[in-house]
Each structure stands twice: as structure tokens, then as C-alpha cells.
C-alpha atoms as a PDB file:
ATOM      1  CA  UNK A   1     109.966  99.167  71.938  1.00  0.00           C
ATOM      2  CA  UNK A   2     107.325  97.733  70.250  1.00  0.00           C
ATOM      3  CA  UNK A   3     103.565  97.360  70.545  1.00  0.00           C
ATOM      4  CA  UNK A   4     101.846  94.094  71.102  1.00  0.00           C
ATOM      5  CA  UNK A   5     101.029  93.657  67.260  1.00  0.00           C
ATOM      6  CA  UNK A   6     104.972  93.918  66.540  1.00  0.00           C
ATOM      7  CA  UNK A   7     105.895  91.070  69.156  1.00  0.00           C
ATOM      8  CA  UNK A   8     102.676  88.995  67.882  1.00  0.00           C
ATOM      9  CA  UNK A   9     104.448  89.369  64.066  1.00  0.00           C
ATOM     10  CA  UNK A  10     107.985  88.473  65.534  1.00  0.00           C
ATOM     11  CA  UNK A  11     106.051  85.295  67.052  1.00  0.00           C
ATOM     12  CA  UNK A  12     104.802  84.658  63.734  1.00  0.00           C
ATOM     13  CA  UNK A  13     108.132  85.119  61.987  1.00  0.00           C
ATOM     14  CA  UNK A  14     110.124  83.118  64.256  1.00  0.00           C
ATOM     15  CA  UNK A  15     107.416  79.875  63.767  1.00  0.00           C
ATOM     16  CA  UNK A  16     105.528  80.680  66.631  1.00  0.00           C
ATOM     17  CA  UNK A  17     101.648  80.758  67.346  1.00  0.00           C
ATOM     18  CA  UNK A  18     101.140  83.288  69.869  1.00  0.00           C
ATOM     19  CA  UNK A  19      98.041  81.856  72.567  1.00  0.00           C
ATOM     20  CA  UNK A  20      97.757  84.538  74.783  1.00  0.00           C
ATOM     21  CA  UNK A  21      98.645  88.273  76.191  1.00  0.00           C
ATOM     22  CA  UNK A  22      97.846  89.074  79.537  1.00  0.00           C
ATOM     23  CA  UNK A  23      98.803  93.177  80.236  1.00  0.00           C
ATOM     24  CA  UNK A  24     100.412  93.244  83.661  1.00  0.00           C
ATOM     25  CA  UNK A  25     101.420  96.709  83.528  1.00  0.00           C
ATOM     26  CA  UNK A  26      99.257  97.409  86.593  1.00  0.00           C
ATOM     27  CA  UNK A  27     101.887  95.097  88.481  1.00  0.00           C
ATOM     28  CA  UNK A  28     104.844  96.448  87.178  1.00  0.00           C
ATOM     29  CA  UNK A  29     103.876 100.237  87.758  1.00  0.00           C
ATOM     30  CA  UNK A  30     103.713  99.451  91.342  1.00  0.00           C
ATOM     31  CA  UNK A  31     108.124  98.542  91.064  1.00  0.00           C
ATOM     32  CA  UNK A  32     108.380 102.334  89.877  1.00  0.00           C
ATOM     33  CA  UNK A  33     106.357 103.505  92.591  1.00  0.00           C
ATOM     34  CA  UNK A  34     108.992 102.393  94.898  1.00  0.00           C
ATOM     35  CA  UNK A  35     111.963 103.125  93.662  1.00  0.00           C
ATOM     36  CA  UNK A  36     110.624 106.753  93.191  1.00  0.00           C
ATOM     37  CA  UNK A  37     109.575 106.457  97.026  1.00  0.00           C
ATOM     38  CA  UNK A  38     113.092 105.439  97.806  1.00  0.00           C
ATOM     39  CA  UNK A  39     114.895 108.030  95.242  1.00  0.00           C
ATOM     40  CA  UNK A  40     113.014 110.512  97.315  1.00  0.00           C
ATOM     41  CA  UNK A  41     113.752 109.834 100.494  1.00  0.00           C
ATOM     42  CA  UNK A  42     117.387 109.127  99.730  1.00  0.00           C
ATOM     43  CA  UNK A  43     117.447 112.836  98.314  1.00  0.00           C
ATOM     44  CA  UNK A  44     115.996 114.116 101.946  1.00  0.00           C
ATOM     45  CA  UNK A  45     118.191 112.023 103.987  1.00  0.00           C
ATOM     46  CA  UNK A  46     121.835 112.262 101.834  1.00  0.00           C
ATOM     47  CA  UNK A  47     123.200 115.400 100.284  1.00  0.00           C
ATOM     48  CA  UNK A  48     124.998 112.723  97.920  1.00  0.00           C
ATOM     49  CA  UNK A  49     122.186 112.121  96.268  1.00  0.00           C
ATOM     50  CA  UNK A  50     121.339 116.223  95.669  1.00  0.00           C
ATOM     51  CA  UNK A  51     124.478 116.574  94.473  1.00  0.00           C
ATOM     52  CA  UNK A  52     124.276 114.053  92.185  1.00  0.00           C
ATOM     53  CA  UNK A  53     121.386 115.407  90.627  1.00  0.00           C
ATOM     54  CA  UNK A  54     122.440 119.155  90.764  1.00  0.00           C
ATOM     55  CA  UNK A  55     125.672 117.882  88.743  1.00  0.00           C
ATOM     56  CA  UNK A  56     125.585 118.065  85.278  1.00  0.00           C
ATOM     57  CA  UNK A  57     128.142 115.973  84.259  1.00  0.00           C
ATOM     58  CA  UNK A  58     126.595 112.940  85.955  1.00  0.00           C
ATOM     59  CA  UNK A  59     125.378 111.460  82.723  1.00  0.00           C
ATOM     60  CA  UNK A  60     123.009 109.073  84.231  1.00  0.00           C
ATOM     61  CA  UNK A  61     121.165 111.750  86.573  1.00  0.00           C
ATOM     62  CA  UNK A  62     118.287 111.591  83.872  1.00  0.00           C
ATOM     63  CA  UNK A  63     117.368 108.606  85.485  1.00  0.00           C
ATOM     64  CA  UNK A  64     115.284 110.393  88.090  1.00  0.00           C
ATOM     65  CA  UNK A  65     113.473 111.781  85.930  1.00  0.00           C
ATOM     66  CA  UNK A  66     113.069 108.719  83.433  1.00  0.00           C
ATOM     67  CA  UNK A  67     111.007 107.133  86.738  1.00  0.00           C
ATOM     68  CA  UNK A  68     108.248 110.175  86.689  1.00  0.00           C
ATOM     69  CA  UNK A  69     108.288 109.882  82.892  1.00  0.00           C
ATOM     70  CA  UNK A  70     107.360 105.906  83.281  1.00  0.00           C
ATOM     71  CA  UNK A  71     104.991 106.223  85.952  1.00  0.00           C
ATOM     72  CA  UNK A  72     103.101 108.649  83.759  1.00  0.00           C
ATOM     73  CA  UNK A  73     103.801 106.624  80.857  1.00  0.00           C
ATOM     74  CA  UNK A  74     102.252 103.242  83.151  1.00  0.00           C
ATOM     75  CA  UNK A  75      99.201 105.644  84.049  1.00  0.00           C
ATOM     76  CA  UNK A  76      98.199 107.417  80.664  1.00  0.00           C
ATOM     77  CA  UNK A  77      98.381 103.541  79.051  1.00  0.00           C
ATOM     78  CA  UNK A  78     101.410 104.733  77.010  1.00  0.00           C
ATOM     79  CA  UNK A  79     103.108 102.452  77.833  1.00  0.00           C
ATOM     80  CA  UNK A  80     102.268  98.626  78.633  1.00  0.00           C
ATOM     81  CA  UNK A  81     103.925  95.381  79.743  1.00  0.00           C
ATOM     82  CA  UNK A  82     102.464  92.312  78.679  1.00  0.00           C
ATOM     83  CA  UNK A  83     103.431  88.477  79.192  1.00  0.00           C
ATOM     84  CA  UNK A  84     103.143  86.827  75.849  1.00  0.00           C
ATOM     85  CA  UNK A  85     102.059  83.137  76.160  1.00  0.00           C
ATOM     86  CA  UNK A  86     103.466  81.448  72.489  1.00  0.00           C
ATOM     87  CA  UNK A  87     103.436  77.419  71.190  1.00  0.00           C
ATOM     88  CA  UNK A  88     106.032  76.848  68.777  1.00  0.00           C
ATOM     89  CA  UNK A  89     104.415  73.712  66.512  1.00  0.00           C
ATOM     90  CA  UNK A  90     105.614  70.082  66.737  1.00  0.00           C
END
């Protein structure tokens, strides 16, 4: 993943003049918020879902975690989502 500099250059290099970034990451934190919320009450409710985790050949299991890690990532300012506005000349 890039930073907003790197997607403003690979505006640039495609022919693009890049007119605005607005950082919605505020928004978007909000999405992880719930599916944590849901993740945890799906691990109270169904012993699927604790087994799941407690197995270590489930290769996508890390995925619980992952959500902590980008809620923390969202907070800090690590990491950022932005909506790039861009013109392409005539």
C-alpha cells in the first residue's frame, strides 16, 4: 500500500492531474468496528467460531486479529483511506 504521495505520482504518470484528496478514514474505521462487534458476538454465541480460532490449521484465522490490527492502525493515523478526485486533460 502506498501513501498519498505514491498514488498522486501514479496520477501523474498515468496523464492525470490529481484535484483533490479528501481522507475518509474516519468513515471507514467505523465498517471495522462492526465486523469486530459481530466477530465477537459470533464467538459468544457459536462454539464454531472458537474452534475456528483455537485451530491452527485454519489458515485464514489471522483474520481476527488483522481487524484489531486495522482498527489500531485507523486510530494511531497509520493507516488512511482517502478518495482521490483526478482530471485526465482533453
Amino acid at each position: 500500500m502506498g501513501d498519498e504521495a505514491d498514488y498522486a505520482e501514479m496520477l501523474r504518470g498515468a496523464g492525470f492531474t490529481m484535484l483533490d484528496c479528501e481522507d475518509i478514514s474516519r468513515h471507514v474505521a467505523r465498517t471495522w468496528w462492526v465486523c469486530l462487534r459481530r466477530a465477537a458476538t459470533r464467538l459468544i454465541a457459536d462454539d464454531r467460531y472458537r474452534r475456528f480460532l483455537r485451530n491452527r490449521g485454519e489458515r485464514d484465522r489471522i483474520f481476527a486479529l488483522t481487524m484489531v490490527r486495522l482498527l489500531i492502525a485507523y486510530r494511531t493515523g497509520a493507516v488512511r483511506y482517502c478518495l482521490l478526485t483526478a482530471r485526465r486533460p482533453d
